[in-house]
PDB file of N, CA and C in Angstrom:
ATOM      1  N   UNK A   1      -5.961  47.720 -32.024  1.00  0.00           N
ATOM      2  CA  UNK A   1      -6.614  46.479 -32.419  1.00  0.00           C
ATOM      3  C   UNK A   1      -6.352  45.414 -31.347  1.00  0.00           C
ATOM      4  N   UNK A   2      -7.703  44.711 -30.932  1.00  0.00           N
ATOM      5  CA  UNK A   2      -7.186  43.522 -29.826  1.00  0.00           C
ATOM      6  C   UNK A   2      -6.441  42.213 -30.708  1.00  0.00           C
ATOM      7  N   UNK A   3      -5.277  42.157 -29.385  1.00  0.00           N
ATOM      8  CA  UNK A   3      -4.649  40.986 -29.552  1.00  0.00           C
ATOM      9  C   UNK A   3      -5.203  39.279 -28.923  1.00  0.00           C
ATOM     10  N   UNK A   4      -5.504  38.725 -30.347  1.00  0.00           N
ATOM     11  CA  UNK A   4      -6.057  37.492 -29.483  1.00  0.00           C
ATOM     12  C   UNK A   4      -5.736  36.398 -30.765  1.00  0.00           C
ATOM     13  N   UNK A   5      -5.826  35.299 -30.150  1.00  0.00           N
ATOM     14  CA  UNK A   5      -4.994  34.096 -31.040  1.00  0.00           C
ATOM     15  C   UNK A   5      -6.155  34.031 -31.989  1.00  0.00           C
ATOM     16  N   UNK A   6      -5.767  32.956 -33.327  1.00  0.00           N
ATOM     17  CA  UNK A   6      -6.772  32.818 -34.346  1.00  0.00           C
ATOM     18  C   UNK A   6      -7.790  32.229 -33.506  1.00  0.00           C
ATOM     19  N   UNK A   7      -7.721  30.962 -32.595  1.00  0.00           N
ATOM     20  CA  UNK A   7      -9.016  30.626 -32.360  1.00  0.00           C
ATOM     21  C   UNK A   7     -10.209  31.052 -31.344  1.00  0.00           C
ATOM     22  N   UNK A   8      -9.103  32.018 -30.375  1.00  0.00           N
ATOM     23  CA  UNK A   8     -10.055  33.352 -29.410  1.00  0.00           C
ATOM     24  C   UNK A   8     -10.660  34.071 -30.566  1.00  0.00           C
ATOM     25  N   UNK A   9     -10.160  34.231 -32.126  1.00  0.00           N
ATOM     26  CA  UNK A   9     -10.902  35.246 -32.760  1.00  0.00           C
ATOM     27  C   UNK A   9     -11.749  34.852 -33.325  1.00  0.00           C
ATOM     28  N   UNK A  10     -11.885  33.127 -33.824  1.00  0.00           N
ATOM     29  CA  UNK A  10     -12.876  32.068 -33.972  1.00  0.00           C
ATOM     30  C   UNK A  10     -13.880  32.502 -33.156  1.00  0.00           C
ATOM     31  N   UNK A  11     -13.990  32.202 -31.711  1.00  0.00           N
ATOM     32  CA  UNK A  11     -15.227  32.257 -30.521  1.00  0.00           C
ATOM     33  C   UNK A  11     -15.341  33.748 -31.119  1.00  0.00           C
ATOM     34  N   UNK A  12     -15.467  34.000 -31.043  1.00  0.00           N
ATOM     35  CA  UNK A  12     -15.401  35.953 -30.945  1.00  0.00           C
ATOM     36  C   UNK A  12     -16.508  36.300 -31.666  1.00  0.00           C
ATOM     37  N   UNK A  13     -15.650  36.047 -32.740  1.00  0.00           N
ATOM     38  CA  UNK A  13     -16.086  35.881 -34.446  1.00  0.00           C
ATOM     39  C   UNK A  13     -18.101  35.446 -33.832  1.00  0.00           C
ATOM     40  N   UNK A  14     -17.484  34.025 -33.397  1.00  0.00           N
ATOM     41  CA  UNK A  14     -19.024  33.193 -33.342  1.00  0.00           C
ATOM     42  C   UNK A  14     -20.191  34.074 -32.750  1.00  0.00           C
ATOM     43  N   UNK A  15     -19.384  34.144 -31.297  1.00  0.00           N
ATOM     44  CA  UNK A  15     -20.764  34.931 -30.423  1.00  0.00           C
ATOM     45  C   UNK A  15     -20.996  35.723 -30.982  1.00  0.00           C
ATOM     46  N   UNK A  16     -20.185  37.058 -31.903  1.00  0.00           N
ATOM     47  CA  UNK A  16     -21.352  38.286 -32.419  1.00  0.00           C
ATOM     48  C   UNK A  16     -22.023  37.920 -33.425  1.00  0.00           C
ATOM     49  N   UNK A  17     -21.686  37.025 -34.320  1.00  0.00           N
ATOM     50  CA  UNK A  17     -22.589  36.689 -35.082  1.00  0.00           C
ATOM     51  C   UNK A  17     -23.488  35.804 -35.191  1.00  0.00           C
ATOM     52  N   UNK A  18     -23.807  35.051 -33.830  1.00  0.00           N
ATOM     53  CA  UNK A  18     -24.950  34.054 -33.463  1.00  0.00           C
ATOM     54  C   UNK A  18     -25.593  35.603 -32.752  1.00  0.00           C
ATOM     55  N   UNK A  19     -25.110  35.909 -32.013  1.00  0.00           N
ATOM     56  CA  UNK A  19     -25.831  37.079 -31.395  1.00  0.00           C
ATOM     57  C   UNK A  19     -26.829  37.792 -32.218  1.00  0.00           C
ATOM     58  N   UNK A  20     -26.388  38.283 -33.446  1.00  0.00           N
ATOM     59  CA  UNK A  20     -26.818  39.727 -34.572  1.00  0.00           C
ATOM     60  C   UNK A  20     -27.887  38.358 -35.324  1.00  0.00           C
ATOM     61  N   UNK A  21     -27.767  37.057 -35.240  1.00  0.00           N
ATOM     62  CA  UNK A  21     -28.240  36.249 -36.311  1.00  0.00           C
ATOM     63  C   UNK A  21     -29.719  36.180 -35.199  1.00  0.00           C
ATOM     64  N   UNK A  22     -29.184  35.610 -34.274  1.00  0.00           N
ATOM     65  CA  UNK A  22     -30.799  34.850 -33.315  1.00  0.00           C
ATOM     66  C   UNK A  22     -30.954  35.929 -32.270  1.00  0.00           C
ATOM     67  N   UNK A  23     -30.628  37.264 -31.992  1.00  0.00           N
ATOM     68  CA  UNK A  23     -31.220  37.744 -31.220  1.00  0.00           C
ATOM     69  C   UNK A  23     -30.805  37.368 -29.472  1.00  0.00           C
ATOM     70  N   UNK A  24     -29.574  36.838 -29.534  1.00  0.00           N
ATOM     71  CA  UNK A  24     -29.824  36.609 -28.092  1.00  0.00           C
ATOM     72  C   UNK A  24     -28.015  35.759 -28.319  1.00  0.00           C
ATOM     73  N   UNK A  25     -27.309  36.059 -27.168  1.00  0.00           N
ATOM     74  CA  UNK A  25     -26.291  35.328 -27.339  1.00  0.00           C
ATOM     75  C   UNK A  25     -25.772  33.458 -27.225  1.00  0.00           C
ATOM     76  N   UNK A  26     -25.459  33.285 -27.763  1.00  0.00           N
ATOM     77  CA  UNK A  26     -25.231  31.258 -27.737  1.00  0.00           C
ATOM     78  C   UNK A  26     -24.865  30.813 -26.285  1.00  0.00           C
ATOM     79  N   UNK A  27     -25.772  29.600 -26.239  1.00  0.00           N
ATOM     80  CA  UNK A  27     -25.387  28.788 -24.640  1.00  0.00           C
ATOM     81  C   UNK A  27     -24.078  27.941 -25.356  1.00  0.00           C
ATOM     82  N   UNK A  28     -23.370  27.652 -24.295  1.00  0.00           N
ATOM     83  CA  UNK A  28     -22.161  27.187 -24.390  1.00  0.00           C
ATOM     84  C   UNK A  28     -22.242  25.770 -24.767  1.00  0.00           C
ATOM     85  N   UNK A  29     -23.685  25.670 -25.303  1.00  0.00           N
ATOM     86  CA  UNK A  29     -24.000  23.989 -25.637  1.00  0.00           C
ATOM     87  C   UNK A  29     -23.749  24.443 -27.174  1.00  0.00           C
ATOM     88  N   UNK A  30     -23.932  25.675 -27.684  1.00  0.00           N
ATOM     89  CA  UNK A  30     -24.091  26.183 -29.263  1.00  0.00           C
ATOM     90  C   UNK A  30     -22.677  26.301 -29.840  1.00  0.00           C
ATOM     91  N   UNK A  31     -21.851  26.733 -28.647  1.00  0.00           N
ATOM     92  CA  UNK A  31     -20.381  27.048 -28.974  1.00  0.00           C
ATOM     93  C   UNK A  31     -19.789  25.492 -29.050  1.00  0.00           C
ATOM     94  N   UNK A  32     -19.855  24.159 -28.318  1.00  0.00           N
ATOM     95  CA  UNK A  32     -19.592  23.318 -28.265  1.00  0.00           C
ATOM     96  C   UNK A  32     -19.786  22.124 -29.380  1.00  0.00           C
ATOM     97  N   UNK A  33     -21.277  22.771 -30.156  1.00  0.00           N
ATOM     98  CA  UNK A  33     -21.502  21.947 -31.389  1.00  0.00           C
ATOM     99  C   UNK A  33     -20.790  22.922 -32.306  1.00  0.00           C
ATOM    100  N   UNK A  34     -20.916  24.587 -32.140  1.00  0.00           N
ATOM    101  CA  UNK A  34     -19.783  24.343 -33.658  1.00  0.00           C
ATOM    102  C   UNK A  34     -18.555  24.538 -33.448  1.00  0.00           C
ATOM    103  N   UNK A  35     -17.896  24.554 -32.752  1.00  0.00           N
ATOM    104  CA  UNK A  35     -16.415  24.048 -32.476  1.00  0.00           C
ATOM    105  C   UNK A  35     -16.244  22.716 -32.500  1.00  0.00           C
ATOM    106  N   UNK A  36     -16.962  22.144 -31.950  1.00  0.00           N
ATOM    107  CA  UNK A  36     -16.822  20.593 -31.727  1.00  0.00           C
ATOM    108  C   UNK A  36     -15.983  20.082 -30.601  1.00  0.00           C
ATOM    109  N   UNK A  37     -16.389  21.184 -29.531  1.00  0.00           N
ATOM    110  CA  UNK A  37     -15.280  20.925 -28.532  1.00  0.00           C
ATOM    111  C   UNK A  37     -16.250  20.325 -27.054  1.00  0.00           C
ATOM    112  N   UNK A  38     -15.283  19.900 -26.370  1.00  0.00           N
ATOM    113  CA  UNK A  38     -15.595  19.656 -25.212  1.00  0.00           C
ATOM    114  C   UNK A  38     -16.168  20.325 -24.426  1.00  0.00           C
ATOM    115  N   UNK A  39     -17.462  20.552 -23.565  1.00  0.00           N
ATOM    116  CA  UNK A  39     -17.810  21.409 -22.271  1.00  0.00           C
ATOM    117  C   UNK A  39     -16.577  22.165 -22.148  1.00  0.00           C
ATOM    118  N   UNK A  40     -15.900  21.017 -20.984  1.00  0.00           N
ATOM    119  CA  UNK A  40     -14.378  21.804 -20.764  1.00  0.00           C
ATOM    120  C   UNK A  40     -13.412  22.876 -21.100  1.00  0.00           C
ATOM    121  N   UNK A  41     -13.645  22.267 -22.163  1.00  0.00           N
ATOM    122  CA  UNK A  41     -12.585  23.634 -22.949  1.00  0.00           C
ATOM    123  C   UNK A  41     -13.534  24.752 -23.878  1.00  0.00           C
ATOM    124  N   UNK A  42     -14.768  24.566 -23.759  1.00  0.00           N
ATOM    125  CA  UNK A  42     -15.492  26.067 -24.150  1.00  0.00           C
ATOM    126  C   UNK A  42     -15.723  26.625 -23.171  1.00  0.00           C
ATOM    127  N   UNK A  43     -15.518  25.964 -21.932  1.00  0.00           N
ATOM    128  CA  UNK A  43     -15.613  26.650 -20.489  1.00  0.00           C
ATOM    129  C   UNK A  43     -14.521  27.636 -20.467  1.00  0.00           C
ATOM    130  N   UNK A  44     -13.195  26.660 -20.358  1.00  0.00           N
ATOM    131  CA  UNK A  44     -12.086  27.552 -20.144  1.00  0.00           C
ATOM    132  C   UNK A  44     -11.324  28.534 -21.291  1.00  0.00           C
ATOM    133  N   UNK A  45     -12.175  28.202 -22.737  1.00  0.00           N
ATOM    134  CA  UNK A  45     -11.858  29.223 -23.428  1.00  0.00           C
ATOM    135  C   UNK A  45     -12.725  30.934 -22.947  1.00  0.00           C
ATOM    136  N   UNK A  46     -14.223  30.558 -22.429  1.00  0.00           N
ATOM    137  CA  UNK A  46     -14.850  31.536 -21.870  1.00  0.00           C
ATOM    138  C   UNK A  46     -14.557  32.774 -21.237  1.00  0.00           C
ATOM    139  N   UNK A  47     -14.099  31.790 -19.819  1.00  0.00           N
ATOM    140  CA  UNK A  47     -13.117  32.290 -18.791  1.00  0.00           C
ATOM    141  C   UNK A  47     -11.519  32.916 -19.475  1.00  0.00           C
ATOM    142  N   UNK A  48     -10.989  32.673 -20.354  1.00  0.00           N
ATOM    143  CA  UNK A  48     -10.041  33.194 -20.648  1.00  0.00           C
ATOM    144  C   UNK A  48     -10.433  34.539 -21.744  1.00  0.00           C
ATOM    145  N   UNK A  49     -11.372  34.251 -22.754  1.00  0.00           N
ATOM    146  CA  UNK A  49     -11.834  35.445 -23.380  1.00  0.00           C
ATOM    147  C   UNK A  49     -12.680  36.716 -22.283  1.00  0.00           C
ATOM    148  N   UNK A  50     -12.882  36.635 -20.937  1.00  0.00           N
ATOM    149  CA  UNK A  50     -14.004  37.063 -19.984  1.00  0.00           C
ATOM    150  C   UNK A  50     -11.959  37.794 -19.460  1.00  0.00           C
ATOM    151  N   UNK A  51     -11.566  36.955 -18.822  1.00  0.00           N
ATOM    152  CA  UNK A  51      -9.700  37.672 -18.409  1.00  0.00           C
ATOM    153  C   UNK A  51      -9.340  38.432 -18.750  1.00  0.00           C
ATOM    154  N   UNK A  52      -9.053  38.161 -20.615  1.00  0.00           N
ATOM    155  CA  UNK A  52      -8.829  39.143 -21.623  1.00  0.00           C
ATOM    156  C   UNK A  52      -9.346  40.293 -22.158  1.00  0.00           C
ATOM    157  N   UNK A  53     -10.361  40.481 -21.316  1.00  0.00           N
ATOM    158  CA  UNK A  53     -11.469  41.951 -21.151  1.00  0.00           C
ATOM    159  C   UNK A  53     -12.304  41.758 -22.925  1.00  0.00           C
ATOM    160  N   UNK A  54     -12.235  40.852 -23.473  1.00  0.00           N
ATOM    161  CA  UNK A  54     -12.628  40.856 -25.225  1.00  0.00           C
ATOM    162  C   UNK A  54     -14.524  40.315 -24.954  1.00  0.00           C
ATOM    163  N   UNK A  55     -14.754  39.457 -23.786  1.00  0.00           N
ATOM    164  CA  UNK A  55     -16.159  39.494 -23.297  1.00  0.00           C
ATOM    165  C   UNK A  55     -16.873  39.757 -22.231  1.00  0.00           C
ATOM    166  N   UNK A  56     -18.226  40.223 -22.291  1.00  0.00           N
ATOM    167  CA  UNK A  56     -18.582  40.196 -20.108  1.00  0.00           C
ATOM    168  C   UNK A  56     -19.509  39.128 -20.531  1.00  0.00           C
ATOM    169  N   UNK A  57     -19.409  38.758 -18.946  1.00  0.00           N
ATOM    170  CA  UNK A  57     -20.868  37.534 -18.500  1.00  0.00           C
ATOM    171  C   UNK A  57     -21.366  38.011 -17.856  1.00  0.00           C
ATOM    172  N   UNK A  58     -23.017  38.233 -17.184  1.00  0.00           N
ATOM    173  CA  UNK A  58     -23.801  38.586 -16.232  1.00  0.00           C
ATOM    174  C   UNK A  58     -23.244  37.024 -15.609  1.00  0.00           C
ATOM    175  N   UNK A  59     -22.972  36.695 -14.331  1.00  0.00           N
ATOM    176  CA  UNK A  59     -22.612  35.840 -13.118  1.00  0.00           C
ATOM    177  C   UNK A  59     -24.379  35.248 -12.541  1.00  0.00           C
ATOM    178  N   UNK A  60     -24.513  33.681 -12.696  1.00  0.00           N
ATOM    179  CA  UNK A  60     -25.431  32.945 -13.107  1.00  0.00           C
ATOM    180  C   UNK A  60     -26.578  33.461 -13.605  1.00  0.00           C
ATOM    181  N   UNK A  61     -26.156  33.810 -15.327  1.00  0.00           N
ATOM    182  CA  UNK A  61     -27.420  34.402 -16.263  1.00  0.00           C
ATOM    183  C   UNK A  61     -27.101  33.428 -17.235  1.00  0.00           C
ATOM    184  N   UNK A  62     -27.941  32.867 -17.527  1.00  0.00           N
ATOM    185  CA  UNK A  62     -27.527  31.807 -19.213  1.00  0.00           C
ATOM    186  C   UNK A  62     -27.800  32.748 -20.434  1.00  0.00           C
ATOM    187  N   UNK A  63     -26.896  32.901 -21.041  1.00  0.00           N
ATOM    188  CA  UNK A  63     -26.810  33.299 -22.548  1.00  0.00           C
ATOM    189  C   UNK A  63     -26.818  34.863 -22.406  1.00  0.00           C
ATOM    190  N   UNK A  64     -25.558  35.002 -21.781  1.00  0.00           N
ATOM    191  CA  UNK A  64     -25.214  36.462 -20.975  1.00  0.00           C
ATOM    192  C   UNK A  64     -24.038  37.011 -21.735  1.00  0.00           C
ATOM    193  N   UNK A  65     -23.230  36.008 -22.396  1.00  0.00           N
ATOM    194  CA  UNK A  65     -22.176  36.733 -23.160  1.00  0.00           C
ATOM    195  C   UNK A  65     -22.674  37.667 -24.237  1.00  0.00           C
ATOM    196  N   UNK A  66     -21.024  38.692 -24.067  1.00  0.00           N
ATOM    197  CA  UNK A  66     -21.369  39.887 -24.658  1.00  0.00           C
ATOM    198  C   UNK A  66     -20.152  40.491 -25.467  1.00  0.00           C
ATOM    199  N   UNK A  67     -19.940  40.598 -26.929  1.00  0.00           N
ATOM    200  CA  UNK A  67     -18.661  40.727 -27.080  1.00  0.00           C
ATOM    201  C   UNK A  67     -18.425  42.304 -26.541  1.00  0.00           C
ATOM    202  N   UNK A  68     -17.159  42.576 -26.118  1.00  0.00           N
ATOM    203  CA  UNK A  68     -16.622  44.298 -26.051  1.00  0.00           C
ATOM    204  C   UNK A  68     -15.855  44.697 -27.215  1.00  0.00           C
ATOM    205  N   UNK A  69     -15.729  43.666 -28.087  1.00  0.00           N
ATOM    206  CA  UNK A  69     -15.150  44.661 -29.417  1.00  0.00           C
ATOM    207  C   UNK A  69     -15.800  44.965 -29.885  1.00  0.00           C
ATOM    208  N   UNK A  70     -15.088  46.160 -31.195  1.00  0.00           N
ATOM    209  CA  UNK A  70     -16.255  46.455 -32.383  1.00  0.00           C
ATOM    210  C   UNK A  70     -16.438  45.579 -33.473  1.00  0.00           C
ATOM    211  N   UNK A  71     -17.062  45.570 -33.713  1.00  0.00           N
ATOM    212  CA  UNK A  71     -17.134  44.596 -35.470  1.00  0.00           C
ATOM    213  C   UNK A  71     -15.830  44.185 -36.298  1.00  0.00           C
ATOM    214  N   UNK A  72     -15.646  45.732 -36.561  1.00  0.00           N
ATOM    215  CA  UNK A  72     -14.639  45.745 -36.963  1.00  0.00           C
ATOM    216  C   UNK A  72     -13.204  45.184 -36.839  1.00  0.00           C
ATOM    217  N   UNK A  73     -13.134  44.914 -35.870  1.00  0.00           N
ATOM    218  CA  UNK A  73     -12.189  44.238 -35.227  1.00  0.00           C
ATOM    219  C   UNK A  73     -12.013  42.888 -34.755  1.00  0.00           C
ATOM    220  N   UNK A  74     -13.624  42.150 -35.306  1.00  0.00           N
ATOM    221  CA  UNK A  74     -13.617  41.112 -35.458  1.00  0.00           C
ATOM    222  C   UNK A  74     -12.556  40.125 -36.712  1.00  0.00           C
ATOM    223  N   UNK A  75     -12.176  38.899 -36.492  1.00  0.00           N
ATOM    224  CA  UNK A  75     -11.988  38.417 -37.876  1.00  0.00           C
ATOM    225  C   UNK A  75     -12.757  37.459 -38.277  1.00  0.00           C
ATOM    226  N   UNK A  76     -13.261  37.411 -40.097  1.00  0.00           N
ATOM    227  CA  UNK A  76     -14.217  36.666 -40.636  1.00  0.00           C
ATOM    228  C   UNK A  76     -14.745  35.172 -39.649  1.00  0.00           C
ATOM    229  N   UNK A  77     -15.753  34.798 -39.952  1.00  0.00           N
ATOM    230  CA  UNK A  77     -16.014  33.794 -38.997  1.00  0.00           C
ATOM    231  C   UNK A  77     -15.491  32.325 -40.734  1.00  0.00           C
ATOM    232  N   UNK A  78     -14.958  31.467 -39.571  1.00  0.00           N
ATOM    233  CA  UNK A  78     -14.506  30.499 -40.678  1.00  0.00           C
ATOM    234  C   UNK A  78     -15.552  29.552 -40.557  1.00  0.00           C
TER     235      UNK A  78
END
């Protein structure tokens, strides 16, 4: 089972299920309204979930994230 903090499992959580919901994965403007976070730090949460091998990005593609877990191994989205 991947190891990742509650709120890496928050994002996680989000992208597969904006993904499975709209067909296409969330711009980091989508992650920013429902977190409520800064550019900044949905940037560098990105880059740290992309480190942690838990997402890939296609390298300048918008709305390229991709989770690598299974479902299953997601936790509930809060």
């Amino acid at each position: 089972m991947a190891e990742y903090t509650e709120k890496q499992g928050q994002y996680l959580a989000f992208i597969y299920y904006y993904t499975k919901v709209n067909g296409r994965p969330p711009a980091q403007a989508d992650l920013q309204r429902y977190f409520q976070a800064t550019p900044p730090s949905v940037h560098q949460m990105i880059l740290t979930l992309e480190k942690r091998g838990f997402i890939s990005r296609m390298p300048r593609q918008a709305r390229s994230i991709r989770v690598l877990l299974l479902p299953e191994h997601l936790p509930p989205l809060i």
